[in-house]
C-alpha atoms as a PDB file:
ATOM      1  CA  UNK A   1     106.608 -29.760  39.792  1.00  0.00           C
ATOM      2  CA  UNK A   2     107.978 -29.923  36.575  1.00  0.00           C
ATOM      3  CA  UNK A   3     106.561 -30.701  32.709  1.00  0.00           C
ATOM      4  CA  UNK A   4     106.204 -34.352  33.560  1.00  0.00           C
ATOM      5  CA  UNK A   5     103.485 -33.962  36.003  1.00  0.00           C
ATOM      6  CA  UNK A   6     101.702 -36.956  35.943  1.00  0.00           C
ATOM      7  CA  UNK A   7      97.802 -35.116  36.371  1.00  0.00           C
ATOM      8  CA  UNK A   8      96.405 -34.626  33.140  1.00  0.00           C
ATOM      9  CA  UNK A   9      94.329 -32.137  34.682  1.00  0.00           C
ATOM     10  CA  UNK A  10      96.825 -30.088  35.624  1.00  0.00           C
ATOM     11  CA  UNK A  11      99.523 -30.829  32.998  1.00  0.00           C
ATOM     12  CA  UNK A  12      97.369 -28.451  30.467  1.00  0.00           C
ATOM     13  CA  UNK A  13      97.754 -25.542  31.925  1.00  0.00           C
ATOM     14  CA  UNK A  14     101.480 -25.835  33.572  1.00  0.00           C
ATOM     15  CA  UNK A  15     102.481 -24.341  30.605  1.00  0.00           C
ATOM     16  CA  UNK A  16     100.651 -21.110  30.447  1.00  0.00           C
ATOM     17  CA  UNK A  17     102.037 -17.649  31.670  1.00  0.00           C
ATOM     18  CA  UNK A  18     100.422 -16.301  34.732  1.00  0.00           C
ATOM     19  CA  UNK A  19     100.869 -13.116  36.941  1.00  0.00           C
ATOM     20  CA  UNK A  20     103.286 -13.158  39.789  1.00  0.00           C
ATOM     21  CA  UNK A  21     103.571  -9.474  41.183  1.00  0.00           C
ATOM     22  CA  UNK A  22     103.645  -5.919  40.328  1.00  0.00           C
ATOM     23  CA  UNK A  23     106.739  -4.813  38.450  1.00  0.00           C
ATOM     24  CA  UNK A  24     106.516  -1.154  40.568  1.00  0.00           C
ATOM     25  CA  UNK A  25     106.687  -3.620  43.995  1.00  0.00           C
ATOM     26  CA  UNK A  26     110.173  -5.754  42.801  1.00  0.00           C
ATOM     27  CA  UNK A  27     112.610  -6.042  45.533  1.00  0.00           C
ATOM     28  CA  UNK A  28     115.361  -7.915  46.750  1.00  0.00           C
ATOM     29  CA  UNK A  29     113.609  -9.513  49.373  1.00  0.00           C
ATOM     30  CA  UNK A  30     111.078 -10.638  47.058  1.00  0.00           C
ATOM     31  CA  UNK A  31     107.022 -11.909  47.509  1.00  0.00           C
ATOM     32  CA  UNK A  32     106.637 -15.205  48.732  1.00  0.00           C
ATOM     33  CA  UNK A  33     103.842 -16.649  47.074  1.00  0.00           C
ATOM     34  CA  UNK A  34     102.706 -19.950  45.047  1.00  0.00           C
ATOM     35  CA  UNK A  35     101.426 -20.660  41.755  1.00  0.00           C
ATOM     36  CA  UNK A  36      99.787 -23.719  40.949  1.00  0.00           C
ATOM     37  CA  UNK A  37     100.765 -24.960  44.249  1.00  0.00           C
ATOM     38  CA  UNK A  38     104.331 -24.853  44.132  1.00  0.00           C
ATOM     39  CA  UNK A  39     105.788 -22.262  46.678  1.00  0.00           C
ATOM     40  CA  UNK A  40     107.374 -19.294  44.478  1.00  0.00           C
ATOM     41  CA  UNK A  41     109.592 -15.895  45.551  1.00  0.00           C
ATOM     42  CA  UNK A  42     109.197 -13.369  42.904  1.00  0.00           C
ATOM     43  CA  UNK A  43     112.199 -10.834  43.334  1.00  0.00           C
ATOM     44  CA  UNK A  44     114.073  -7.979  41.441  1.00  0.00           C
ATOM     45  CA  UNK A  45     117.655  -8.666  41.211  1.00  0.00           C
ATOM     46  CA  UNK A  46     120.463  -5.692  41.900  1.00  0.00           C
ATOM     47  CA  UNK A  47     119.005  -3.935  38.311  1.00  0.00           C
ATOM     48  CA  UNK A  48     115.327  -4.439  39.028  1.00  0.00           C
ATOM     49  CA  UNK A  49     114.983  -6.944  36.493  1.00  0.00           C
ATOM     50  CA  UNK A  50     112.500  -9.869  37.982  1.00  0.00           C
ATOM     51  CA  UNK A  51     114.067 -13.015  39.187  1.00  0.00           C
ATOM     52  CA  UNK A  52     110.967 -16.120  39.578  1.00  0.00           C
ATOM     53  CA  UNK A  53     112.329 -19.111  41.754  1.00  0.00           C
ATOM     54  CA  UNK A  54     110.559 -22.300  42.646  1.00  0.00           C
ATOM     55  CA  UNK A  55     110.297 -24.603  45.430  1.00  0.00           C
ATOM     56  CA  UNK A  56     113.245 -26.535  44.717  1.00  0.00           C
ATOM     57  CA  UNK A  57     114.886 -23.401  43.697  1.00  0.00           C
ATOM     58  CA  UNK A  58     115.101 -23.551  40.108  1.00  0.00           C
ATOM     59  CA  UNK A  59     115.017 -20.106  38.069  1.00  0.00           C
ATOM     60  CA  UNK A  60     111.334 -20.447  36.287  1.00  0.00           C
ATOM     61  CA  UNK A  61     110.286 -18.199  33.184  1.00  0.00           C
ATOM     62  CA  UNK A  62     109.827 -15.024  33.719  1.00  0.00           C
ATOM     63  CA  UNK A  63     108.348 -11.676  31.313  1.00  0.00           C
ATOM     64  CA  UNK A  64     106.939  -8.445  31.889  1.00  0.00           C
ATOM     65  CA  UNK A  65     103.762  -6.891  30.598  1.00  0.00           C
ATOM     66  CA  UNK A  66     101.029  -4.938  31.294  1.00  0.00           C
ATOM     67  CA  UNK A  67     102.739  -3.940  34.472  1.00  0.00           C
ATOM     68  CA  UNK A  68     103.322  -7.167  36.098  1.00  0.00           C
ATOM     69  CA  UNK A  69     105.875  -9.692  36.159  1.00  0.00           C
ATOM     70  CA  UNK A  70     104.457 -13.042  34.680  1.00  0.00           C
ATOM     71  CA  UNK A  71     106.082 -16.185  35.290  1.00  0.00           C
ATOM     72  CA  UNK A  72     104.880 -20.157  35.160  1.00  0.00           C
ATOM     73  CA  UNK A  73     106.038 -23.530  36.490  1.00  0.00           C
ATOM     74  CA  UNK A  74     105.971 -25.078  33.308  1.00  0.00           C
ATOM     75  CA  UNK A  75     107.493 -24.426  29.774  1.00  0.00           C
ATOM     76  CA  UNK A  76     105.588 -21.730  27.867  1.00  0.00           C
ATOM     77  CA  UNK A  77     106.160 -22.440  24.069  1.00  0.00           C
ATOM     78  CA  UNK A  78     103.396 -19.307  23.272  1.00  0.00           C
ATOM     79  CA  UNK A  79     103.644 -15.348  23.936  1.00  0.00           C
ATOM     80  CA  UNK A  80     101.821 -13.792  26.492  1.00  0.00           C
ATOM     81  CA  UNK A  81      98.185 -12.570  24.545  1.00  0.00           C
ATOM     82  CA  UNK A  82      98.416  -9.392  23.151  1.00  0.00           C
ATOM     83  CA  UNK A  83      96.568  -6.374  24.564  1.00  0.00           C
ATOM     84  CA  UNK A  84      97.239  -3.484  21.510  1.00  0.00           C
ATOM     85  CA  UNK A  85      95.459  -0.465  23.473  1.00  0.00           C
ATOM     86  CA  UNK A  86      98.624  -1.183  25.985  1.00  0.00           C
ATOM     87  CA  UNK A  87     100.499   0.453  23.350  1.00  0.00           C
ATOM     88  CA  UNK A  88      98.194   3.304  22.729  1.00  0.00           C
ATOM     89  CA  UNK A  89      99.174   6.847  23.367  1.00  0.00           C
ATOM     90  CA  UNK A  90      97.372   9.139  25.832  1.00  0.00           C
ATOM     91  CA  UNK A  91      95.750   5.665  27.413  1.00  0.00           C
ATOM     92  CA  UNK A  92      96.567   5.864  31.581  1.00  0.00           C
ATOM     93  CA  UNK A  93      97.527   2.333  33.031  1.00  0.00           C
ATOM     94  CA  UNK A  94      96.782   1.493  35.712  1.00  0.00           C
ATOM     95  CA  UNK A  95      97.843  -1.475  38.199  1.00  0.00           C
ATOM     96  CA  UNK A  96      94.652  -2.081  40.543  1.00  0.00           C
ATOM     97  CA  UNK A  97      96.964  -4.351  42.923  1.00  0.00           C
ATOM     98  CA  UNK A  98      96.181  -7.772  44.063  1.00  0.00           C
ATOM     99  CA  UNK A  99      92.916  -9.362  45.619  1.00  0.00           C
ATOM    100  CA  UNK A 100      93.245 -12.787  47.547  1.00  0.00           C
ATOM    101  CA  UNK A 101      90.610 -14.845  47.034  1.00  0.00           C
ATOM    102  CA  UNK A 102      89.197 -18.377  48.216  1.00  0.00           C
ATOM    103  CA  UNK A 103      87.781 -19.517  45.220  1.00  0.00           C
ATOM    104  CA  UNK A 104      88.869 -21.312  42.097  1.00  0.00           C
ATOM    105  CA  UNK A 105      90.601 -18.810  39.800  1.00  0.00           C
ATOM    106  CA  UNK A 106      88.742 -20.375  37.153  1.00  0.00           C
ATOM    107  CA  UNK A 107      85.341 -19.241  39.151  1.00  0.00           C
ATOM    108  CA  UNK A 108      87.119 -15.662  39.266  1.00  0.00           C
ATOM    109  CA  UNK A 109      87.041 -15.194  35.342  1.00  0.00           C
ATOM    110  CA  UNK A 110      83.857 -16.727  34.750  1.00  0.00           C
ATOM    111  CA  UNK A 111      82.293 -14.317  37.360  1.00  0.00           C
ATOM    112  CA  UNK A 112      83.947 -11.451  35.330  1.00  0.00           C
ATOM    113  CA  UNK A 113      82.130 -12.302  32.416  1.00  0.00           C
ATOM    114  CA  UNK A 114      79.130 -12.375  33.734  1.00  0.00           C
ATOM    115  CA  UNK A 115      77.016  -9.148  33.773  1.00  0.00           C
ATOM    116  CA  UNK A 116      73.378 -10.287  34.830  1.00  0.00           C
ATOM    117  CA  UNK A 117      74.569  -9.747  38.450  1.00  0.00           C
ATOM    118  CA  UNK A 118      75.564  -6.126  38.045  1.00  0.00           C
ATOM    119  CA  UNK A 119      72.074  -4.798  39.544  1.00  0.00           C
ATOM    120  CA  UNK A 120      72.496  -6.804  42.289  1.00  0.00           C
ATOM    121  CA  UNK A 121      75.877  -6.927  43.553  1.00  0.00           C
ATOM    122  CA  UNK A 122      76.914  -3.340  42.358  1.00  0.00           C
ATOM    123  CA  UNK A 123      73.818  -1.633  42.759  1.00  0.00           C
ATOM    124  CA  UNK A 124      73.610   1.608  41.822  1.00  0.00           C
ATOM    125  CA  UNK A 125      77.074   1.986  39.928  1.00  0.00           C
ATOM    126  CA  UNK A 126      77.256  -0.968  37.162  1.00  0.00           C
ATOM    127  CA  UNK A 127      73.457  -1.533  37.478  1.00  0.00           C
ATOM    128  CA  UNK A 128      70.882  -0.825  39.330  1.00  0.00           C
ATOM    129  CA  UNK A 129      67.396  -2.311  39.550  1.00  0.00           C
ATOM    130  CA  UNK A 130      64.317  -2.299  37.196  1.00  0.00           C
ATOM    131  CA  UNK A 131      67.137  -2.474  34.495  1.00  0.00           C
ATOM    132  CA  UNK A 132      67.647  -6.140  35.179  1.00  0.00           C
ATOM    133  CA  UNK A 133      67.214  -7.316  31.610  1.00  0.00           C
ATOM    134  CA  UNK A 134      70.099  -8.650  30.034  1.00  0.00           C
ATOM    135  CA  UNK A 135      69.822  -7.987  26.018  1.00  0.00           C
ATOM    136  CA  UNK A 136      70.382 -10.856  23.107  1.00  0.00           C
ATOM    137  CA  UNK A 137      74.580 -10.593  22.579  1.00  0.00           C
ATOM    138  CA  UNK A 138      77.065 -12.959  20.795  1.00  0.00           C
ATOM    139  CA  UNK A 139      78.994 -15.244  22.246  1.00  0.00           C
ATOM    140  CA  UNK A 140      81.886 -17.360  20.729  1.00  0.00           C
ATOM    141  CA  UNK A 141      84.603 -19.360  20.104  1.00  0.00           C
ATOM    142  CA  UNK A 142      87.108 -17.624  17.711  1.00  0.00           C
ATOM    143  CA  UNK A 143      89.016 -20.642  15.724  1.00  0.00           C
ATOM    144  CA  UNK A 144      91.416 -17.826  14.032  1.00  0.00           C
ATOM    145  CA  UNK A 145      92.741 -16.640  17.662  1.00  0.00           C
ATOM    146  CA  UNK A 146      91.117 -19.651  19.663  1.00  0.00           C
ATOM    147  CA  UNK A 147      89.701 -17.533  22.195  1.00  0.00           C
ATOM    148  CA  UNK A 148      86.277 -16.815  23.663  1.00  0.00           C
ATOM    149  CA  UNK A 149      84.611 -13.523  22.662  1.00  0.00           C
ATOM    150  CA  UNK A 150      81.278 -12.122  23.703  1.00  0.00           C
ATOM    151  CA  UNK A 151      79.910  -8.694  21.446  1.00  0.00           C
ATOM    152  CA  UNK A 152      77.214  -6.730  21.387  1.00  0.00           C
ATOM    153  CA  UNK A 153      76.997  -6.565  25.357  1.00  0.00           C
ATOM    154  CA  UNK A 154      74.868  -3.573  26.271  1.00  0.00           C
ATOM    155  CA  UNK A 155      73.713  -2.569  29.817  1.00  0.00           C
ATOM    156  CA  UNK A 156      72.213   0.363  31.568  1.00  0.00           C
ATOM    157  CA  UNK A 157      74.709   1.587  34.134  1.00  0.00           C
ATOM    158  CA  UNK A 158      74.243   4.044  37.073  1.00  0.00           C
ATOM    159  CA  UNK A 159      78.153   4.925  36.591  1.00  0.00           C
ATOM    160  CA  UNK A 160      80.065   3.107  34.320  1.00  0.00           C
ATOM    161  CA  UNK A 161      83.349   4.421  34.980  1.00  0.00           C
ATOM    162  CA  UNK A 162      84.872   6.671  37.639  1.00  0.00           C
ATOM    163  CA  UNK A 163      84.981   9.494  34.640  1.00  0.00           C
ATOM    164  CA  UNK A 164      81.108   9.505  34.517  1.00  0.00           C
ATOM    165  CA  UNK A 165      78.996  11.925  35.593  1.00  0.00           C
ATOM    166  CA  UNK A 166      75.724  10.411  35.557  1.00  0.00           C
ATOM    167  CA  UNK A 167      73.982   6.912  33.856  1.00  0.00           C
ATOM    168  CA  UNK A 168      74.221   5.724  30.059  1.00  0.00           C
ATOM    169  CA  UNK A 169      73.573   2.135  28.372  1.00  0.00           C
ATOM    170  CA  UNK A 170      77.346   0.858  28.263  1.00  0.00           C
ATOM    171  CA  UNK A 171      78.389  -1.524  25.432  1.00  0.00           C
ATOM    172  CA  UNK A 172      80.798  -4.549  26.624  1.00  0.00           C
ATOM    173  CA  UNK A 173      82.951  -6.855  24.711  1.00  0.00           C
ATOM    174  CA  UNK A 174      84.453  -9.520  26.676  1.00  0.00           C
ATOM    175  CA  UNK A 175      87.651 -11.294  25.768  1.00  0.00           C
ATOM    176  CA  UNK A 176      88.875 -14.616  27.343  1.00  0.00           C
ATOM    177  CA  UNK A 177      92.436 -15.173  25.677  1.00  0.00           C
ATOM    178  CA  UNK A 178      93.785 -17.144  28.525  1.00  0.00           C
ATOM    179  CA  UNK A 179      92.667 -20.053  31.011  1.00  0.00           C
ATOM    180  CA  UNK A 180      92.269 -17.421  33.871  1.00  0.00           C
ATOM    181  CA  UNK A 181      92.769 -14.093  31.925  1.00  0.00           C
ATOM    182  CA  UNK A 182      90.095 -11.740  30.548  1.00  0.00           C
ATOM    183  CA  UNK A 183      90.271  -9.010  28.901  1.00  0.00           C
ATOM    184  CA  UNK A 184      87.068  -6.125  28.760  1.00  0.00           C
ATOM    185  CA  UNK A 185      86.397  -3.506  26.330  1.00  0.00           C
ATOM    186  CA  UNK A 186      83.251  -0.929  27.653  1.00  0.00           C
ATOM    187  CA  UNK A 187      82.304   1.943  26.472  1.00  0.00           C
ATOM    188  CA  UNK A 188      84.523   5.261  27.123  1.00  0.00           C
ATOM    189  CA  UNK A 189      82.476   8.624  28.740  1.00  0.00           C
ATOM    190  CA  UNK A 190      85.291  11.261  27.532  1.00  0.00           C
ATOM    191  CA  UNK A 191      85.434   9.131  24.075  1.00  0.00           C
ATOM    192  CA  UNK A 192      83.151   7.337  22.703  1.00  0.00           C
ATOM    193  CA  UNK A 193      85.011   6.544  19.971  1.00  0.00           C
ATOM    194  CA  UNK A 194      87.425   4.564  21.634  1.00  0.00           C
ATOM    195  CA  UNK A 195      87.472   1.599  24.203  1.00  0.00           C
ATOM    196  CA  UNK A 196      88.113   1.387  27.768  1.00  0.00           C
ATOM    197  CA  UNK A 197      89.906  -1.755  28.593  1.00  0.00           C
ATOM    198  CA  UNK A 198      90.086  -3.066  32.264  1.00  0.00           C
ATOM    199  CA  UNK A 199      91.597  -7.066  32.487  1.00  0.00           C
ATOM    200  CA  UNK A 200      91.154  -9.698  35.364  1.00  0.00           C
ATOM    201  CA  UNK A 201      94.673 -11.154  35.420  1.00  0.00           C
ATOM    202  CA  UNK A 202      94.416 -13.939  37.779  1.00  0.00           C
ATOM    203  CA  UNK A 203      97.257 -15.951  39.733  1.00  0.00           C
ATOM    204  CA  UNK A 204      96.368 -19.537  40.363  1.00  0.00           C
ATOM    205  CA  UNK A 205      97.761 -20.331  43.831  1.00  0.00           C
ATOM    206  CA  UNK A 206      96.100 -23.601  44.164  1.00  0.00           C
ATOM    207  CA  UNK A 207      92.990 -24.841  42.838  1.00  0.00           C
ATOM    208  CA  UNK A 208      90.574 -23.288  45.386  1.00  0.00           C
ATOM    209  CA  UNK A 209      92.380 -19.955  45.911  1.00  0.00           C
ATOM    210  CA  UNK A 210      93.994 -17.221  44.037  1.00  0.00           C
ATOM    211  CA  UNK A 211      95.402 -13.854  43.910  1.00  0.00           C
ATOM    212  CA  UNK A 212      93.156 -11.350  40.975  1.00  0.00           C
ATOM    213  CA  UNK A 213      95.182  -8.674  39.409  1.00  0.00           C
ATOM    214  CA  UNK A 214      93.064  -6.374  37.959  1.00  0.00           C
ATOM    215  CA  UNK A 215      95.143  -3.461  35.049  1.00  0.00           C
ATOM    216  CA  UNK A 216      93.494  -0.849  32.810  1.00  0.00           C
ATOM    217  CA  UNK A 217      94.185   1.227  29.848  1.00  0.00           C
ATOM    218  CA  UNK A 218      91.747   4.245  30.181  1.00  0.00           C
ATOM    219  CA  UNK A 219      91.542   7.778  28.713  1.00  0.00           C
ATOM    220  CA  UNK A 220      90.687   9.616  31.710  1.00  0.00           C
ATOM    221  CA  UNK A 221      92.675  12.792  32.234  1.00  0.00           C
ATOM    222  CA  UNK A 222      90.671  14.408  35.364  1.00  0.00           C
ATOM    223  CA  UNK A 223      90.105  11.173  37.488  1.00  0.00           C
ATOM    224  CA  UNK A 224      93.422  10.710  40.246  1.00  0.00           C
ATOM    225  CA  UNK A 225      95.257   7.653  40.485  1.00  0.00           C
ATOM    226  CA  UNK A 226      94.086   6.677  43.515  1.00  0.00           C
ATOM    227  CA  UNK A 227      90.770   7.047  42.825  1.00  0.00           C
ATOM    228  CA  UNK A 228      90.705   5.252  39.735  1.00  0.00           C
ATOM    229  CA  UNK A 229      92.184   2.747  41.920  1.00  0.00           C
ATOM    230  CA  UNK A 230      89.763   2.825  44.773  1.00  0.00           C
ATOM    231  CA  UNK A 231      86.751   2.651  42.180  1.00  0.00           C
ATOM    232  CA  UNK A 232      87.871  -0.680  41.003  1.00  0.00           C
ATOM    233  CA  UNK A 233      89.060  -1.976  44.316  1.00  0.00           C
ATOM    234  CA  UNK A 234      85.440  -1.562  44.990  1.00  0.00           C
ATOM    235  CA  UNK A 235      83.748  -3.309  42.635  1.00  0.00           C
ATOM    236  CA  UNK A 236      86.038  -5.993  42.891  1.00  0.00           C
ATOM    237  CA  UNK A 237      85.755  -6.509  46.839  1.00  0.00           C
ATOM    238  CA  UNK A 238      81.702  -6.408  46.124  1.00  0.00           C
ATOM    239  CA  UNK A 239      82.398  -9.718  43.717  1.00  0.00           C
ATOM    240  CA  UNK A 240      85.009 -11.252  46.227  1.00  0.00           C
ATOM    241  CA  UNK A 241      82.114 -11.925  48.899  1.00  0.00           C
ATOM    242  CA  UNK A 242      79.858 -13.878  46.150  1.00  0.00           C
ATOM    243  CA  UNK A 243      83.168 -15.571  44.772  1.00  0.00           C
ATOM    244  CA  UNK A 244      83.789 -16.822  48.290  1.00  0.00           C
ATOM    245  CA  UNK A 245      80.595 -17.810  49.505  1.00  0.00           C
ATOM    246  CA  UNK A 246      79.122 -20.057  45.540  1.00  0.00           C
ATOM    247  CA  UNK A 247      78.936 -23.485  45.833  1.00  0.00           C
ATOM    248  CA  UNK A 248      80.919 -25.776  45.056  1.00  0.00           C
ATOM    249  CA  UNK A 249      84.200 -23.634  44.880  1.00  0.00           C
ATOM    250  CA  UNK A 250      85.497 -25.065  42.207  1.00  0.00           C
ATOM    251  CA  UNK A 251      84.081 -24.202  38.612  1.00  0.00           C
ATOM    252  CA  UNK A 252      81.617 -26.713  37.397  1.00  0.00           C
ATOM    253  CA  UNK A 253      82.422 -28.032  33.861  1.00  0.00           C
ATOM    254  CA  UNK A 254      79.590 -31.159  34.150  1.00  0.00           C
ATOM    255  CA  UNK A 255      76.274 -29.060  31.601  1.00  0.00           C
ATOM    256  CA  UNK A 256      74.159 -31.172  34.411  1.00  0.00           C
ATOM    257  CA  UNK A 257      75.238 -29.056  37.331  1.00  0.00           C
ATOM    258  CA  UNK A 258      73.948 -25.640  36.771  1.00  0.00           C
ATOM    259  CA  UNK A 259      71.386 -24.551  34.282  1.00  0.00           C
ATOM    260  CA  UNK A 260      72.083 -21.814  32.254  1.00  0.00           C
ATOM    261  CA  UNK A 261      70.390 -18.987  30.872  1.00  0.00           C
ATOM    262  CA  UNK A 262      70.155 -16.431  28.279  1.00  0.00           C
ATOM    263  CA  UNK A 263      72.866 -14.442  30.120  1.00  0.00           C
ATOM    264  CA  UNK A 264      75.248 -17.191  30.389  1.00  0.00           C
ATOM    265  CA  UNK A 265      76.403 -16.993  26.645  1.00  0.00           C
ATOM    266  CA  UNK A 266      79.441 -15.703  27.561  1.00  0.00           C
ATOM    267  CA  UNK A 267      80.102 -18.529  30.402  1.00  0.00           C
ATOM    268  CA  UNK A 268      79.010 -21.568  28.470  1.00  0.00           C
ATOM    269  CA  UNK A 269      81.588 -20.614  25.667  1.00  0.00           C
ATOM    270  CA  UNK A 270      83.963 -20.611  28.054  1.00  0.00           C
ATOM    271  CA  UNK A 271      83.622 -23.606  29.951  1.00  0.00           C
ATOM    272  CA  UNK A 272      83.069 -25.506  26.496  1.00  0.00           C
ATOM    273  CA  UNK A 273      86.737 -23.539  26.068  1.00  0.00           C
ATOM    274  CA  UNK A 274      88.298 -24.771  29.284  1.00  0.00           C
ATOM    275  CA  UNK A 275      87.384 -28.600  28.566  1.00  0.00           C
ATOM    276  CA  UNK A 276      88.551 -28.611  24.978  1.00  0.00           C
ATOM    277  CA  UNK A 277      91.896 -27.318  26.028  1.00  0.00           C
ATOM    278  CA  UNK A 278      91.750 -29.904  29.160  1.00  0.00           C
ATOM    279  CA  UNK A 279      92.062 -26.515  30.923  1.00  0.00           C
ATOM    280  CA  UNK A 280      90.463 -28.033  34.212  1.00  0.00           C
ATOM    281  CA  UNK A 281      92.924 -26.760  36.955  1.00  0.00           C
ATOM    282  CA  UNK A 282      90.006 -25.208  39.309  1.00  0.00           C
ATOM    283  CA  UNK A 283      87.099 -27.128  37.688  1.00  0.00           C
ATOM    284  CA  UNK A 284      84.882 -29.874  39.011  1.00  0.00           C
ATOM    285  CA  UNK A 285      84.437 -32.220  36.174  1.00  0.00           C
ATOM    286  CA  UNK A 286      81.553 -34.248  37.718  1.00  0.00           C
ATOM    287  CA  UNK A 287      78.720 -33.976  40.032  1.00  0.00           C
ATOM    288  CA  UNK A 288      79.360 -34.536  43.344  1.00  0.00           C
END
């Protein structure tokens, strides 16, 4: 699989960086995985620097950030997005690890951005019911960065972070800089003048299925590493048994297939994002 993929569909997004592994888990023998269906091992070499090779065993592109070790089966011409709290003294960073799941990883993001399910599938923690309401927010298309941002997100939330000690209305931005990448900014308990930020990195294995690597940048000084961890392990493995069970799998791009509401702002942006870009690797461009 190479840049002269035939499939339009698919051709889009070959060249876009995607994560392949932890940077903290490189070894020799390496993680046997796939990206965009093309069988990958993602290994440290005898220095710990990453080594990304292909099916056919050609060396693909390979970078670190934000913890992990990003690679793609194309020919990035862009940098990875930029994520400036990353660079932020004091923040704690923290790599969540790696969720498999059977759905589209386009599904994955779009279920990240989408908070009207928070009372219902995370009960008690990011919501909890009569505060079902989802308020007016904006939601948009950026032209200067040509990415999808949604502001003014505000929710009541049992316990918005593992650093809370009881429930406040969080404010949310959401930030969709890449095809199956988003970024979130909530509201910080020990600082309210500054920004949590917790991303849904997400691996592409084939259309249907993909691995989620979830990484934040937090001020929490009290909370343990494993528990900050655990917390979002949590939440996430709540969302992986709606991911896995919405039909159909793939991410409906088709305005006729699901009707929207008010709270699907955010997800209407980005779908009319994915389809500009021909990003449809994972989507389902017509009824079926």
């Amino acid at each position: 699989m190479t840049g002269s993929d035939p499939a339009p569909y698919r051709q889009a997004m070959l060249d876009e960086w995607y994560p392949v592994g932890l940077v903290s888990q490189l070894d020799r023998a390496g993680r046997h995985t796939a990206l965009m269906g093309e069988p990958i091992v993602v290994a440290g070499d005898a220095d710990g620097r990453p080594i990304v090779t292909g099916g056919n065993g050609r060396i693909l592109p390979v970078k670190v950030r934000y913890g992990h070790v990003w690679s793609s089966v194309g020919a990035p011409t862009k940098d990875i997005f930029p994520i400036p709290e990353a660079d932020q003294p004091g923040r704690r960073f923290v790599d969540v690890g790696v969720v498999r799941v059977r759905c589209s990883p386009l599904r994955a993001v779009e279920n990240f951005l989408d908070i009207a399910h928070f009372p219902f599938v995370h009960t008690d923690v990011l919501g909890a019911e009569p505060h079902t309401e989802v308020l007016n927010y904006t939601a948009e298309i950026r032209p200067d960065v040509d990415e999808v941002w949604a502001t003014q997100v505000k929710f009541y939330q049992p316990q918005a972070s593992k650093s809370a000690s009881g429930g406040i209305t969080t404010e949310y931005m959401y930030r969709v800089p890449a095809p199956t990448c988003s970024v979130l900014y909530k509201t910080c308990p020990p600082r309210p003048s500054e920004w949590d930020v917790i991303t849904l990195f997400v691996q592409p294995l084939a259309e249907d299925r993909c691995d989620v690597w979830p990484w934040m940048a937090l001020f929490d000084d009290e909370t343990s590493m494993t528990d900050l961890i655990h917390f979002q392990q949590m939440i996430f493995l709540q969302d992986r048994s709606i991911l896995e069970n919405q039909i159909p799998r793939l991410l409906p791009l088709d305005p006729g297939m699901e009707i929207p509401t008010r709270a699907d702002l955010t997800s209407i942006a980005y779908r009319r994002w994915l389809k500009r870009h021909n990003f449809t690797y994972g989507a389902q461009l017509v009824a079926r």
